[in-house]
Protein backbone atom coordinates (compact mmCIF):
# COMPACT_ATOMS: atom_id res chain seq x y z
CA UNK A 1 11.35 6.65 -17.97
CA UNK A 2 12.75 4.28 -15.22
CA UNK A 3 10.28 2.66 -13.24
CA UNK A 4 9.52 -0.30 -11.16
CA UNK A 5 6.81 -2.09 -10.33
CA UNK A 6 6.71 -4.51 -7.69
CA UNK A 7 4.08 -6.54 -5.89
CA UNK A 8 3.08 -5.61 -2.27
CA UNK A 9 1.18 -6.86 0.66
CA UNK A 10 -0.53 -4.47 2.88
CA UNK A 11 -2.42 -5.56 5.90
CA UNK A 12 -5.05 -3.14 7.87
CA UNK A 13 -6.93 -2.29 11.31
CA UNK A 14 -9.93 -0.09 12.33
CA UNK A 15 -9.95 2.34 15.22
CA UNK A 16 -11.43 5.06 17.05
CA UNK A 17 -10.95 8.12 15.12
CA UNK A 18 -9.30 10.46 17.62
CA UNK A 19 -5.88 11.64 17.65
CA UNK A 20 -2.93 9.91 18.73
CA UNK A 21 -4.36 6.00 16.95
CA UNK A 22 -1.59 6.44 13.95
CA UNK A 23 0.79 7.44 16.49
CA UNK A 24 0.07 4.32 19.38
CA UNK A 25 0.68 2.02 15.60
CA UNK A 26 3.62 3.58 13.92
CA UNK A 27 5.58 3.53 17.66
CA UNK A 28 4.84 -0.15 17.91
CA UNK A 29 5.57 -1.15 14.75
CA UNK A 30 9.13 0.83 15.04
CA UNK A 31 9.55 -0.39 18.49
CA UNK A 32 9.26 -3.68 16.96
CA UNK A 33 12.02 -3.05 13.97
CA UNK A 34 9.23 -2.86 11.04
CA UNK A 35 10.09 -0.72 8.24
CA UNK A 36 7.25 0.37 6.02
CA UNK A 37 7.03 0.94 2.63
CA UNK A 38 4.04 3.26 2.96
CA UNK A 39 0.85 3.87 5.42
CA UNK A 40 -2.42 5.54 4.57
CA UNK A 41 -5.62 6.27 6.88
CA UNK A 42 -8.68 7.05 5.90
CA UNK A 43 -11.99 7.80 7.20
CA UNK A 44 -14.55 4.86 7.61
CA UNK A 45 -17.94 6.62 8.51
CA UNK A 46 -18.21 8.79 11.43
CA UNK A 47 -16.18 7.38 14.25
CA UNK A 48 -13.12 5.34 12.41
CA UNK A 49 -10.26 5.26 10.84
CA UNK A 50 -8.36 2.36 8.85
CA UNK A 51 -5.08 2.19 9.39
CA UNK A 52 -3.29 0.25 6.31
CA UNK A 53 0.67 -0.78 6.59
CA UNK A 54 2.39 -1.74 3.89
CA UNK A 55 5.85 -3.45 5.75
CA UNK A 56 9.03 -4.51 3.79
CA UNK A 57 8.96 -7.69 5.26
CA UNK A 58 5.08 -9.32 6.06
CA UNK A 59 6.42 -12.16 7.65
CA UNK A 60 7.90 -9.85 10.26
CA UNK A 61 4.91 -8.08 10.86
CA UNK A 62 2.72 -11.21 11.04
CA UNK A 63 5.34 -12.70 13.98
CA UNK A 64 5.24 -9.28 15.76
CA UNK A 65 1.54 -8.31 15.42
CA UNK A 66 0.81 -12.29 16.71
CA UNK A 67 3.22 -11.46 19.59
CA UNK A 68 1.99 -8.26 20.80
CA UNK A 69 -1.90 -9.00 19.92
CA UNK A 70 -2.58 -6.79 17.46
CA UNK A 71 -5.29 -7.81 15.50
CA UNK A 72 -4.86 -6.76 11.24
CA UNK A 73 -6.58 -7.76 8.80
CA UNK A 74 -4.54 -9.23 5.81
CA UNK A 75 -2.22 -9.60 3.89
CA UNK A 76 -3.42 -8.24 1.25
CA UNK A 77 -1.95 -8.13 -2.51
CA UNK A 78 -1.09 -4.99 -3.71
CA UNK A 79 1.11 -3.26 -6.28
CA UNK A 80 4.00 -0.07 -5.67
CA UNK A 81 5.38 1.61 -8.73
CA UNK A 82 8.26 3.93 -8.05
CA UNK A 83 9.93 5.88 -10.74
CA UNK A 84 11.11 9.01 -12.18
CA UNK A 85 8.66 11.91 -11.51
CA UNK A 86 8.00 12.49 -15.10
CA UNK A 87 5.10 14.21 -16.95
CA UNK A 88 2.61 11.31 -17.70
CA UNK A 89 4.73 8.77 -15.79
CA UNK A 90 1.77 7.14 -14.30
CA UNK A 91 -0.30 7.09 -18.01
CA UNK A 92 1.22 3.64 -19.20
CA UNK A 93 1.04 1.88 -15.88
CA UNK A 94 -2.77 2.52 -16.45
CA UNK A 95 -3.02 1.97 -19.89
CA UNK A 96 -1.11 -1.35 -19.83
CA UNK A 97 -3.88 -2.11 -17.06
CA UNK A 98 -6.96 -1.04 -19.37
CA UNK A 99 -5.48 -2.94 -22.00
CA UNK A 100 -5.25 -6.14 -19.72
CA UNK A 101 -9.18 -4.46 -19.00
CA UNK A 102 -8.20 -4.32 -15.46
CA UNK A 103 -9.99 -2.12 -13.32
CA UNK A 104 -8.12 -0.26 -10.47
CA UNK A 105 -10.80 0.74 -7.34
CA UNK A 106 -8.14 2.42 -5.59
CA UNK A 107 -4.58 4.06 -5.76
CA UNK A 108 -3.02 7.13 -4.11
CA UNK A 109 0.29 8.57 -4.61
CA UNK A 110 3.03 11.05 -4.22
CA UNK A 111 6.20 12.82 -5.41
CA UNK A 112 8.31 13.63 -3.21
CA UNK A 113 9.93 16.64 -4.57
CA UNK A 114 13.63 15.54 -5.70
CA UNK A 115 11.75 14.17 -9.39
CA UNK A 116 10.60 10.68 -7.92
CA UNK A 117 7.64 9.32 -6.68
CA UNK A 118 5.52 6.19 -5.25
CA UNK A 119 2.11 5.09 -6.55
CA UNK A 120 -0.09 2.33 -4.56
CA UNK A 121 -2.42 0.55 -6.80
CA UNK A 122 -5.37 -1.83 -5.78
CA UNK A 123 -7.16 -3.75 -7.84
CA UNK A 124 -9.60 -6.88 -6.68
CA UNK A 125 -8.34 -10.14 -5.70
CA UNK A 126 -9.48 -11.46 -8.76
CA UNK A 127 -7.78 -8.98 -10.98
CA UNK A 128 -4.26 -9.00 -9.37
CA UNK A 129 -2.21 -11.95 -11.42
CA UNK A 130 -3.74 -10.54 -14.75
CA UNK A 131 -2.80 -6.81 -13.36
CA UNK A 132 0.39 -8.09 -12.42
CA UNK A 133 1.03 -9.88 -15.72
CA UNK A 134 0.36 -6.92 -17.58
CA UNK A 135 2.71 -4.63 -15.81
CA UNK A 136 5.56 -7.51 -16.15
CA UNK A 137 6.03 -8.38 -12.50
């Protein structure tokens, strides 16, 4: 099974949970030549959203969120696997991790329907180099 690991930084923002906030973000960030490796949202309570970026290149998206103001929160370490989309493809990512007794308090993922796929794994700050270790990168 061909798959690759690779550490991440993702960097985040809270706002108003109405329509249009992922939008007003992802048009800046293109406007401002940042590609993304992935972007989630979810719900924080009642009334907001986080907004969490993943960019190819942090050090461009530090320079351009410092020149247009906007305020994230980050970087953060985090880890992408991409590979084949293969029955049980994601099983020895996570057992190499419970073998390194790594817990993982967040991932999300998707195939994207031409057999590959993208994983996002999160584990704590004080987890990552022994989480990273374990899966070789």
């Amino acid at each position: 099974m061909a798959v690759r690991i690779r550490r991440v930084d993702y960097f985040y923002l809270n706002v108003k949970d109405q329509p249009g906030e992922a939008y007003k973000l992802l048009a800046l960030l293109a406007e401002r030549g940042i590609n993304l490796l992935a972007f989630t949202a979810v719900p924080m309570g009642e009334q907001r959203t986080q907004l969490t970026i993943f960019p190819e290149d942090p050090q461009h998206l530090a320079t351009e969120a410092r020149n247009t103001g906007l305020a994230l929160d980050g970087p953060h370490p985090a880890l992408l696997v991409q590979g084949d989309d293969e029955l049980g493809a994601l099983a020895d990512v996570h057992r190499r991790l419970y073998e390194a007794n790594v817990n993982v308090y967040a991932a999300s993922g998707v195939a994207d329907g031409k057999r590959g796929f993208g994983y996002l794994i999160y584990v704590r700050p004080d987890d990552f180099e022994r989480a990273a270790q374990a899966l070789d990168v």
